[in-house]
Protein backbone atom coordinates (compact mmCIF):
# COMPACT_ATOMS: atom_id res chain seq x y z
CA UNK A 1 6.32 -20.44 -4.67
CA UNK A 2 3.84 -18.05 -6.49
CA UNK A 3 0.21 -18.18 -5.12
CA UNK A 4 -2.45 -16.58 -6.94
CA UNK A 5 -6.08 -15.47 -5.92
CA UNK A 6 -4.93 -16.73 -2.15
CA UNK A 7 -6.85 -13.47 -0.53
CA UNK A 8 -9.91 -14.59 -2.72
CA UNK A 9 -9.54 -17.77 -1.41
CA UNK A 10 -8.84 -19.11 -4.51
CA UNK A 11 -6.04 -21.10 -5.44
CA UNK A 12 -4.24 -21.59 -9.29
CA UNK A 13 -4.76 -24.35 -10.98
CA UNK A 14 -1.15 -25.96 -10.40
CA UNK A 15 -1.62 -24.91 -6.59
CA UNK A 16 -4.20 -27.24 -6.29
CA UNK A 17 -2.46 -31.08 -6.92
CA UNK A 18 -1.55 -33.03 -3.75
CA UNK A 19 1.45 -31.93 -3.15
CA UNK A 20 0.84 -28.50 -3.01
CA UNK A 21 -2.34 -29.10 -1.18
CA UNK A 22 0.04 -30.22 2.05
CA UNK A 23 2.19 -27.29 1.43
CA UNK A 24 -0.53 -24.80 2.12
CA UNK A 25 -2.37 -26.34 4.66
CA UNK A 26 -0.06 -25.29 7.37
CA UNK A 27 0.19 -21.61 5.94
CA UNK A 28 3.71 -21.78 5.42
CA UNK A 29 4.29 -21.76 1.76
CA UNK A 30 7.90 -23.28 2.40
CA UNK A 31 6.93 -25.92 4.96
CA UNK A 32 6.32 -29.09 2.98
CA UNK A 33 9.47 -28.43 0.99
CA UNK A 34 11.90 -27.69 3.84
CA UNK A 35 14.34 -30.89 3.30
CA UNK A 36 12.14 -32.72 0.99
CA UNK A 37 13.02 -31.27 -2.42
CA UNK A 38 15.40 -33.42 -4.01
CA UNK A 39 16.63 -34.71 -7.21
CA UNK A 40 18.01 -38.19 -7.22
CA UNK A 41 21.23 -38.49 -9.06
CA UNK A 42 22.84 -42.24 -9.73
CA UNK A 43 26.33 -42.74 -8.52
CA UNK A 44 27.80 -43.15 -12.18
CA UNK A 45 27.79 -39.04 -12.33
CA UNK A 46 30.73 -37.36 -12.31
CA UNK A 47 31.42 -34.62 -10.20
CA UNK A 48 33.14 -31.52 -12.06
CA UNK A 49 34.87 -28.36 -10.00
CA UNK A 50 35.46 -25.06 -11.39
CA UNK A 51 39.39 -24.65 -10.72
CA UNK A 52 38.53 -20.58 -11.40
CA UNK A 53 35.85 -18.77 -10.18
CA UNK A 54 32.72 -17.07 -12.09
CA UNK A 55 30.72 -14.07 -12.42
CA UNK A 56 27.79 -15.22 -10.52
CA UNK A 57 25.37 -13.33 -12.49
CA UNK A 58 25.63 -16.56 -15.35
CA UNK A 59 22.34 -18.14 -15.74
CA UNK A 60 21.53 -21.70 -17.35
CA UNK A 61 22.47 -20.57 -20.52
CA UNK A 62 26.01 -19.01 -20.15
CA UNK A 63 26.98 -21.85 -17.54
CA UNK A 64 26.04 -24.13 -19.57
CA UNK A 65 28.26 -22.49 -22.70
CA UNK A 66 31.21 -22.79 -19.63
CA UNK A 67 30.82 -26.52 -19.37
CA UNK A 68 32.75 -27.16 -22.62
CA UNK A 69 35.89 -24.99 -22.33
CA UNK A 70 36.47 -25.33 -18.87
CA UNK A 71 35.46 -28.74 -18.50
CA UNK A 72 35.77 -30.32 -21.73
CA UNK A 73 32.63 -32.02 -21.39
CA UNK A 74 28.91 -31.78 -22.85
CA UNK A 75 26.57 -30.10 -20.81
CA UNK A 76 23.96 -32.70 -21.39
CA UNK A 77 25.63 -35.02 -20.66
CA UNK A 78 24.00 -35.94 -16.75
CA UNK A 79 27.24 -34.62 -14.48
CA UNK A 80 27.27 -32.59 -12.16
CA UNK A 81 29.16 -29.09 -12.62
CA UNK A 82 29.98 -27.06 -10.34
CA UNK A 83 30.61 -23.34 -10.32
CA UNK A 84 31.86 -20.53 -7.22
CA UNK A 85 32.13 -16.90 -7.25
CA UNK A 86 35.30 -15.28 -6.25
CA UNK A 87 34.35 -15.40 -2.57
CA UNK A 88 33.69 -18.63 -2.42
CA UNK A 89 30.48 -17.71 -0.52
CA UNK A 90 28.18 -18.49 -3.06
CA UNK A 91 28.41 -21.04 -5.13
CA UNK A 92 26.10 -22.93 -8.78
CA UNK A 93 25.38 -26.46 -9.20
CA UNK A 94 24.35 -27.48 -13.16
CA UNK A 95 22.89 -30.80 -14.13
CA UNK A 96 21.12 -32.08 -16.85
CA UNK A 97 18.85 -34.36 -16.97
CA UNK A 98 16.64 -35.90 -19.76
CA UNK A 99 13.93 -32.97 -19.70
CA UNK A 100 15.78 -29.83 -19.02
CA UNK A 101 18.76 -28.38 -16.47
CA UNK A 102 18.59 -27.77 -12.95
CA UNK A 103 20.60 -24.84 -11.50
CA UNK A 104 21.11 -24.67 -7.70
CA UNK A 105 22.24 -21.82 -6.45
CA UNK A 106 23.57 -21.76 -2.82
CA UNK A 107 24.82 -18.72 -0.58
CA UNK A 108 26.67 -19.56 2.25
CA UNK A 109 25.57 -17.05 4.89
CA UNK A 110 28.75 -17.43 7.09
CA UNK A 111 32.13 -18.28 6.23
CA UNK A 112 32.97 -20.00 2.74
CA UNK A 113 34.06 -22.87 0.96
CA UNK A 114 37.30 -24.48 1.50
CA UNK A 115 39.44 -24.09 -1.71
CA UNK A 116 37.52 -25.14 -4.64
CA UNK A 117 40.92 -25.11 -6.37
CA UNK A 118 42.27 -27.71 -4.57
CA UNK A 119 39.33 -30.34 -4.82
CA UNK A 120 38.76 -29.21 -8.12
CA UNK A 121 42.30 -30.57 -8.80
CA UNK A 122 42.36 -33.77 -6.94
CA UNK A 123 38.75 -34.55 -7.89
CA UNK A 124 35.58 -35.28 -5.57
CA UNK A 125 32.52 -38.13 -5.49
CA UNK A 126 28.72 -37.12 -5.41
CA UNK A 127 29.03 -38.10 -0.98
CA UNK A 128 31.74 -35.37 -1.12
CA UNK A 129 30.40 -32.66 -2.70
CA UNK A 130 27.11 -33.50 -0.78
CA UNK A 131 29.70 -33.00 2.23
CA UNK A 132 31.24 -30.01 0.92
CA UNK A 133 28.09 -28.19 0.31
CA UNK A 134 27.41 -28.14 4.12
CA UNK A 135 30.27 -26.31 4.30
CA UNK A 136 32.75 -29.29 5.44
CA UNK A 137 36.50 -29.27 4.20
CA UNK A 138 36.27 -32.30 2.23
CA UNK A 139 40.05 -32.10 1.85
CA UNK A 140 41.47 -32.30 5.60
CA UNK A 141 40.21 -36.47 5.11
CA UNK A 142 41.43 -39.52 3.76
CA UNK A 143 39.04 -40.94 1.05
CA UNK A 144 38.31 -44.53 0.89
CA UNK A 145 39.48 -45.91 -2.50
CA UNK A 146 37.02 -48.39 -4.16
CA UNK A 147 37.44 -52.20 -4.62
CA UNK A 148 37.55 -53.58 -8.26
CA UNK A 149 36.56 -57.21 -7.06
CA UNK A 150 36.04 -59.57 -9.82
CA UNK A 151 35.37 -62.59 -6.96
CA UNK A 152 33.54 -63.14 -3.99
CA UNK A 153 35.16 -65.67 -1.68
């Protein structure tokens, strides 16, 4: 997070709402955002896998050209698309959403993915990838198939 005029004492204009307020208070710029960032996402969206990896020097814009051809679907469309370099140490998360795409970019500082190819294949939920992203082999367990119940009894 950018601070301006902070050895003046001063702080910018967007540094000053509530939430940033907290942030500062305890002099760690990353304090109040440690775990509470988030973005909600419904469970209708669709998780997509890369099956190849990616230069990992894409931005928004060149992912997002990806999403198409590799995907076959729109961009803009809410999912969730996922991207990996080729050492599956780092890896790109794309979503849309209404006002503009996210792009979250995670490095894994110790050991890497377990084969994107794979899950990419057999498919994944928005728990799983969740799962994944901590760096758990999502494919070593059984996944609980969903009930189409049309009656309660």
């Amino acid at each position: 997070m950018r601070r301006t005029g902070v050895d003046s004492g001063q702080r910018d204009s967007a540094a000053t709402s509530g939430v940033f307020d907290r942030a500062f208070a305890s002099g760690d710029d990353r304090s109040y955002w440690r775990g509470n960032a988030m973005m909600m996402l419904s469970t209708a969206v669709k998780v997509y896998i890369a099956a190849e990896p990616i230069d990992m020097r894409k931005s928004i814009d060149s992912l997002s050209m990806l999403v198409r051809p590799m995907f076959d679907q729109d961009a803009l469309s809410g999912h969730v698309f996922v991207f990996y370099g080729r050492r599956r140490d780092k890896i790109k998360v794309l979503v849309y959403d209404r006002t503009g795409f996210w792009l979250m970019y995670k490095r894994f500082e110790s050991g890497s993915l377990a084969d994107p190819a794979a899950i990419a294949r057999r498919g994944i939920s928005l728990a799983e990838l969740t799962t994944w992203l901590e760096g758990i082999d999502v494919g070593v367990r059984r996944r609980v198939h969903a009930v189409n119940a049309t009656v309660v009894a």
